[in-house]
N, C-alpha and C. Protein backbone atom coordinates (compact mmCIF):
# COMPACT_ATOMS: atom_id res chain seq x y z
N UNK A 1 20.12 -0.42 -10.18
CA UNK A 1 21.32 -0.21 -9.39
C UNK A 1 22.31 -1.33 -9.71
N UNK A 2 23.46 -1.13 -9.73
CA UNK A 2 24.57 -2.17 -9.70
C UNK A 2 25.66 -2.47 -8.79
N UNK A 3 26.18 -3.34 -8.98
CA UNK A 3 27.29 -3.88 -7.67
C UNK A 3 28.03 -3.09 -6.96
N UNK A 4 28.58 -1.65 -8.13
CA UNK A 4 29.62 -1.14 -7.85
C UNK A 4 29.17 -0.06 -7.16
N UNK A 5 27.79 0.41 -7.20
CA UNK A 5 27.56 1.45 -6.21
C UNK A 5 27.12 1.09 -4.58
N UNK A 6 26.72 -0.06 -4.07
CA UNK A 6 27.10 -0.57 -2.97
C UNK A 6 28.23 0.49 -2.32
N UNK A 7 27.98 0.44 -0.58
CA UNK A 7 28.74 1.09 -0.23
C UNK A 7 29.23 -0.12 0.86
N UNK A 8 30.32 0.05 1.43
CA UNK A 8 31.32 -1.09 2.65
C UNK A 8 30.04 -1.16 3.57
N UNK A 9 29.94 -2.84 3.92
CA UNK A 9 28.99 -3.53 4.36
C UNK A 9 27.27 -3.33 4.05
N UNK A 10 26.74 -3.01 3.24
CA UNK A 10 25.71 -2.53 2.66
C UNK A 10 25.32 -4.25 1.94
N UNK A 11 24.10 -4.29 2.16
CA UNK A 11 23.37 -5.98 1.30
C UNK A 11 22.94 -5.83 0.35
N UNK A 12 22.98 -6.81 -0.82
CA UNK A 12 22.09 -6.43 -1.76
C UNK A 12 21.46 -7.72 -2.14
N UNK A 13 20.37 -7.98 -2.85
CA UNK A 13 19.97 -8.89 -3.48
C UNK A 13 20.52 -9.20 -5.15
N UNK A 14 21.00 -10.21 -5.93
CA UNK A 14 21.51 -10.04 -7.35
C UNK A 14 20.42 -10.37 -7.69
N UNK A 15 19.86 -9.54 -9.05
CA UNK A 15 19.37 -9.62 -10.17
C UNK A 15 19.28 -10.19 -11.37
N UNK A 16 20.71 -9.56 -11.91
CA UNK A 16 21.19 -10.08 -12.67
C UNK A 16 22.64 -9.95 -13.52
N UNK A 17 22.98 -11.01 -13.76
CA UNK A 17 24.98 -10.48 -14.17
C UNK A 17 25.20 -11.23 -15.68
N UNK A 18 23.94 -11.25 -16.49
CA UNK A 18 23.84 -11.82 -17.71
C UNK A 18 25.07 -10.83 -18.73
N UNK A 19 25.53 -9.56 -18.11
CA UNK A 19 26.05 -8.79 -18.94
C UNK A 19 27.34 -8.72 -19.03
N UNK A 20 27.78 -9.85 -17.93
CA UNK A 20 29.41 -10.04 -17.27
C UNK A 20 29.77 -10.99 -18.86
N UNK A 21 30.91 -10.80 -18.96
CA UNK A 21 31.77 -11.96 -19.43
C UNK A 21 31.43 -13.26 -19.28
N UNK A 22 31.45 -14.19 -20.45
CA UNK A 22 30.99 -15.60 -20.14
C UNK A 22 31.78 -16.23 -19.36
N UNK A 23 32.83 -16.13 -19.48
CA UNK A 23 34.16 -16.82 -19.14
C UNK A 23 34.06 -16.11 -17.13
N UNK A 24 33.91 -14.77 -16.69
CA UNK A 24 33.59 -14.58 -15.11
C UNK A 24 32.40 -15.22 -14.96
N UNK A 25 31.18 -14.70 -15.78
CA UNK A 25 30.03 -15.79 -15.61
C UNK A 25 30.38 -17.17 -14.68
N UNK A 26 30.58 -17.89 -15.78
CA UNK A 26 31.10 -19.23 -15.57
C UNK A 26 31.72 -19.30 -13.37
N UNK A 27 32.96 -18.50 -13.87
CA UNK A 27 34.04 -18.10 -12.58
C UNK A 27 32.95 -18.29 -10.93
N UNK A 28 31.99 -17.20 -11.45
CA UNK A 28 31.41 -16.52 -10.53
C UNK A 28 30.50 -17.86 -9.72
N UNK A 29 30.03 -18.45 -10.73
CA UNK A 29 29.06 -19.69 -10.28
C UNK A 29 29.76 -20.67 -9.50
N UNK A 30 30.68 -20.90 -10.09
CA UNK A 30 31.61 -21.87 -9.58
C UNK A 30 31.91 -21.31 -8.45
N UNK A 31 32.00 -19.78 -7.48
CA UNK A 31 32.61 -19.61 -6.62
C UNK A 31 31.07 -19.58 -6.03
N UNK A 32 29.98 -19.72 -6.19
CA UNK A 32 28.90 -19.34 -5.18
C UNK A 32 28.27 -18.48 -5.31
N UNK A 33 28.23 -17.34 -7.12
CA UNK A 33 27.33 -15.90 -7.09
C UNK A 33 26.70 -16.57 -7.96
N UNK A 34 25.08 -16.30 -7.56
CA UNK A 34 24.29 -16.56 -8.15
C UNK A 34 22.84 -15.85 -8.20
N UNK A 35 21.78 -15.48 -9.39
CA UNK A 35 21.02 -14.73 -9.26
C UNK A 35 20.15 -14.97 -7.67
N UNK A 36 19.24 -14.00 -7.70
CA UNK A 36 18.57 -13.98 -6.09
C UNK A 36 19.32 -14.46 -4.87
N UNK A 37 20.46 -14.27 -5.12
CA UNK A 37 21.75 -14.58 -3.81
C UNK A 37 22.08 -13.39 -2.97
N UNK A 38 22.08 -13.16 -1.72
CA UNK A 38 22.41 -12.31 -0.58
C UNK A 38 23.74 -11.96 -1.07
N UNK A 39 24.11 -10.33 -1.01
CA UNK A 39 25.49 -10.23 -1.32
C UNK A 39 26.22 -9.33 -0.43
N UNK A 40 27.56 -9.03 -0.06
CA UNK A 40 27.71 -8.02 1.12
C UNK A 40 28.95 -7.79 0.75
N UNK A 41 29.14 -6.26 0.54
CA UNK A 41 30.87 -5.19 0.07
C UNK A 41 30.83 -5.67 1.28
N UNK A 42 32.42 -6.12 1.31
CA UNK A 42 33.62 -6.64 2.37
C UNK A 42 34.38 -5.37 2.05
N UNK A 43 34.61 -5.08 1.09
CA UNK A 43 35.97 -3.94 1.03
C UNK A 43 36.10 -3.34 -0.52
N UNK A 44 35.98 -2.10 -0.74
CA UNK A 44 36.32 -1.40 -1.73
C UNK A 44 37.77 -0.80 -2.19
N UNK A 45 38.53 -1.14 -3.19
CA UNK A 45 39.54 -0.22 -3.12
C UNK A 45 39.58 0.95 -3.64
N UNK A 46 40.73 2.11 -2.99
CA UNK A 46 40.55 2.91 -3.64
C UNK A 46 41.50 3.23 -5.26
N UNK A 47 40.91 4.23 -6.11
CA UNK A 47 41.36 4.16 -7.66
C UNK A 47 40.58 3.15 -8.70
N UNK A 48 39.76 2.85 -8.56
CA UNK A 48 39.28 1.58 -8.94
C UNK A 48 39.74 0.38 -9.11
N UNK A 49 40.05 0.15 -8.07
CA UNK A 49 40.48 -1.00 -7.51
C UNK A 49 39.87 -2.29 -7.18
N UNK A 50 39.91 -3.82 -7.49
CA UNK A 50 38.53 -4.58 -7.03
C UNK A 50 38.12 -4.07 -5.98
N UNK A 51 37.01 -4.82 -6.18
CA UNK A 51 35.93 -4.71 -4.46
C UNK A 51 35.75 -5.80 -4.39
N UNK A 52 35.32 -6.38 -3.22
CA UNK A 52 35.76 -7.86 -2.12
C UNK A 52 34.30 -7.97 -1.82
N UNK A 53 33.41 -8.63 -2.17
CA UNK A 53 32.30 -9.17 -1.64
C UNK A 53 32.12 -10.76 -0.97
N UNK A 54 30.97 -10.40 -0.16
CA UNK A 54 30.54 -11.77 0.50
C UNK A 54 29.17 -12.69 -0.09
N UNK A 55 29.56 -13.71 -0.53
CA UNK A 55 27.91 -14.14 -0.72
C UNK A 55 27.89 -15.78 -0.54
N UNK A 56 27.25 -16.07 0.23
CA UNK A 56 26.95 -17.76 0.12
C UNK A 56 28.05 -18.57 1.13
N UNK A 57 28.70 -17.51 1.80
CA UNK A 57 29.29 -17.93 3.00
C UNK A 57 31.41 -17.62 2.14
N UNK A 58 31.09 -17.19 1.19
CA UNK A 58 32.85 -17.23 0.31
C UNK A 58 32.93 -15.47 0.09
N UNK A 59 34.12 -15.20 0.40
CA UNK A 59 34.48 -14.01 -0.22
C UNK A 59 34.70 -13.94 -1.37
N UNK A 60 34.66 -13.57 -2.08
CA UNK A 60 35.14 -12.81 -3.80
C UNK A 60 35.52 -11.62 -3.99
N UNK A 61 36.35 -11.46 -4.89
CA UNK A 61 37.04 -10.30 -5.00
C UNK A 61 36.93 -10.03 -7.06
N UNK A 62 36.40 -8.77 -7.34
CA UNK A 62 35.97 -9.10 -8.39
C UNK A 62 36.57 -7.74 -9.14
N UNK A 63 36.44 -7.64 -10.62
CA UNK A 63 37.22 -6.05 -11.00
C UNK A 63 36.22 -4.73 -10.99
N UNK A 64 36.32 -3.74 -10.35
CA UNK A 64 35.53 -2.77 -10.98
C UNK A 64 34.27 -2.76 -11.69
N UNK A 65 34.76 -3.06 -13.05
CA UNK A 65 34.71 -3.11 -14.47
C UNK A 65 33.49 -3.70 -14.35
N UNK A 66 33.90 -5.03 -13.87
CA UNK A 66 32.40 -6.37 -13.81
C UNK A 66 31.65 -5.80 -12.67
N UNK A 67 31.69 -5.51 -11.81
CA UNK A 67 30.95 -5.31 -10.74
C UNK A 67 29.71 -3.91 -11.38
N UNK A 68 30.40 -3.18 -12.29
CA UNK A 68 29.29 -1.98 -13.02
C UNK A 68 28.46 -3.09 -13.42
N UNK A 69 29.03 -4.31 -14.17
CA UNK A 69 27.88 -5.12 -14.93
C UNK A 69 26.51 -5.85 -14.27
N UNK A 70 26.98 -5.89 -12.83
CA UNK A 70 26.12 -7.18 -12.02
C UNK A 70 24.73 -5.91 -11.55
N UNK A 71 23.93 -6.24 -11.97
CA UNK A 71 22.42 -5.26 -11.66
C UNK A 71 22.31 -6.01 -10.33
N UNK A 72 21.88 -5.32 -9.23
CA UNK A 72 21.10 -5.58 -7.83
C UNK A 72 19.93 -4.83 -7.38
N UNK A 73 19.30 -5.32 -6.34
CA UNK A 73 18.47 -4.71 -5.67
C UNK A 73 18.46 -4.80 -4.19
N UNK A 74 18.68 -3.58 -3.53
CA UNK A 74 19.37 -3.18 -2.34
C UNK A 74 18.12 -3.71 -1.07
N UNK A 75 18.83 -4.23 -0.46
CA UNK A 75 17.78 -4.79 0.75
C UNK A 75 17.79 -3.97 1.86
């Protein structure tokens, strides 16, 4: 399963986001996403639009695109 199928307020556990961009990689750590980290859709847009997640106490707001990349496992 991956990030982007999450539905608004739904948890997941991360897996893994080895498949993201090095350069969001990087981004993502620095903001607080990290493997085996609690994660929670704050808000989806519609059209494919980012989606707004919670993890580690910080919101993030991330593209579509990457969010297909981040593998989870739904708690």
């Amino acid at each position: 399963m991956v990030l982007a199928d999450l539905r608004q307020k739904e948890k997941a556990k991360i897996i893994d986001f080895s498949e993201v961009n090095e350069l969001v990689q990087r981004r993502l750590i620095h903001l607080g996403m990290k493997e085996d980290a609690e994660i929670c859709v704050k808000r989806k847009l519609p059209f494919g639009g980012p989606c707004m997640f919670e993890t580690g106490g910080q919101c993030v707001s991330i593209r579509l695109h990457d969010a297909k990349q981040i593998r989870i496992e739904k708690l």
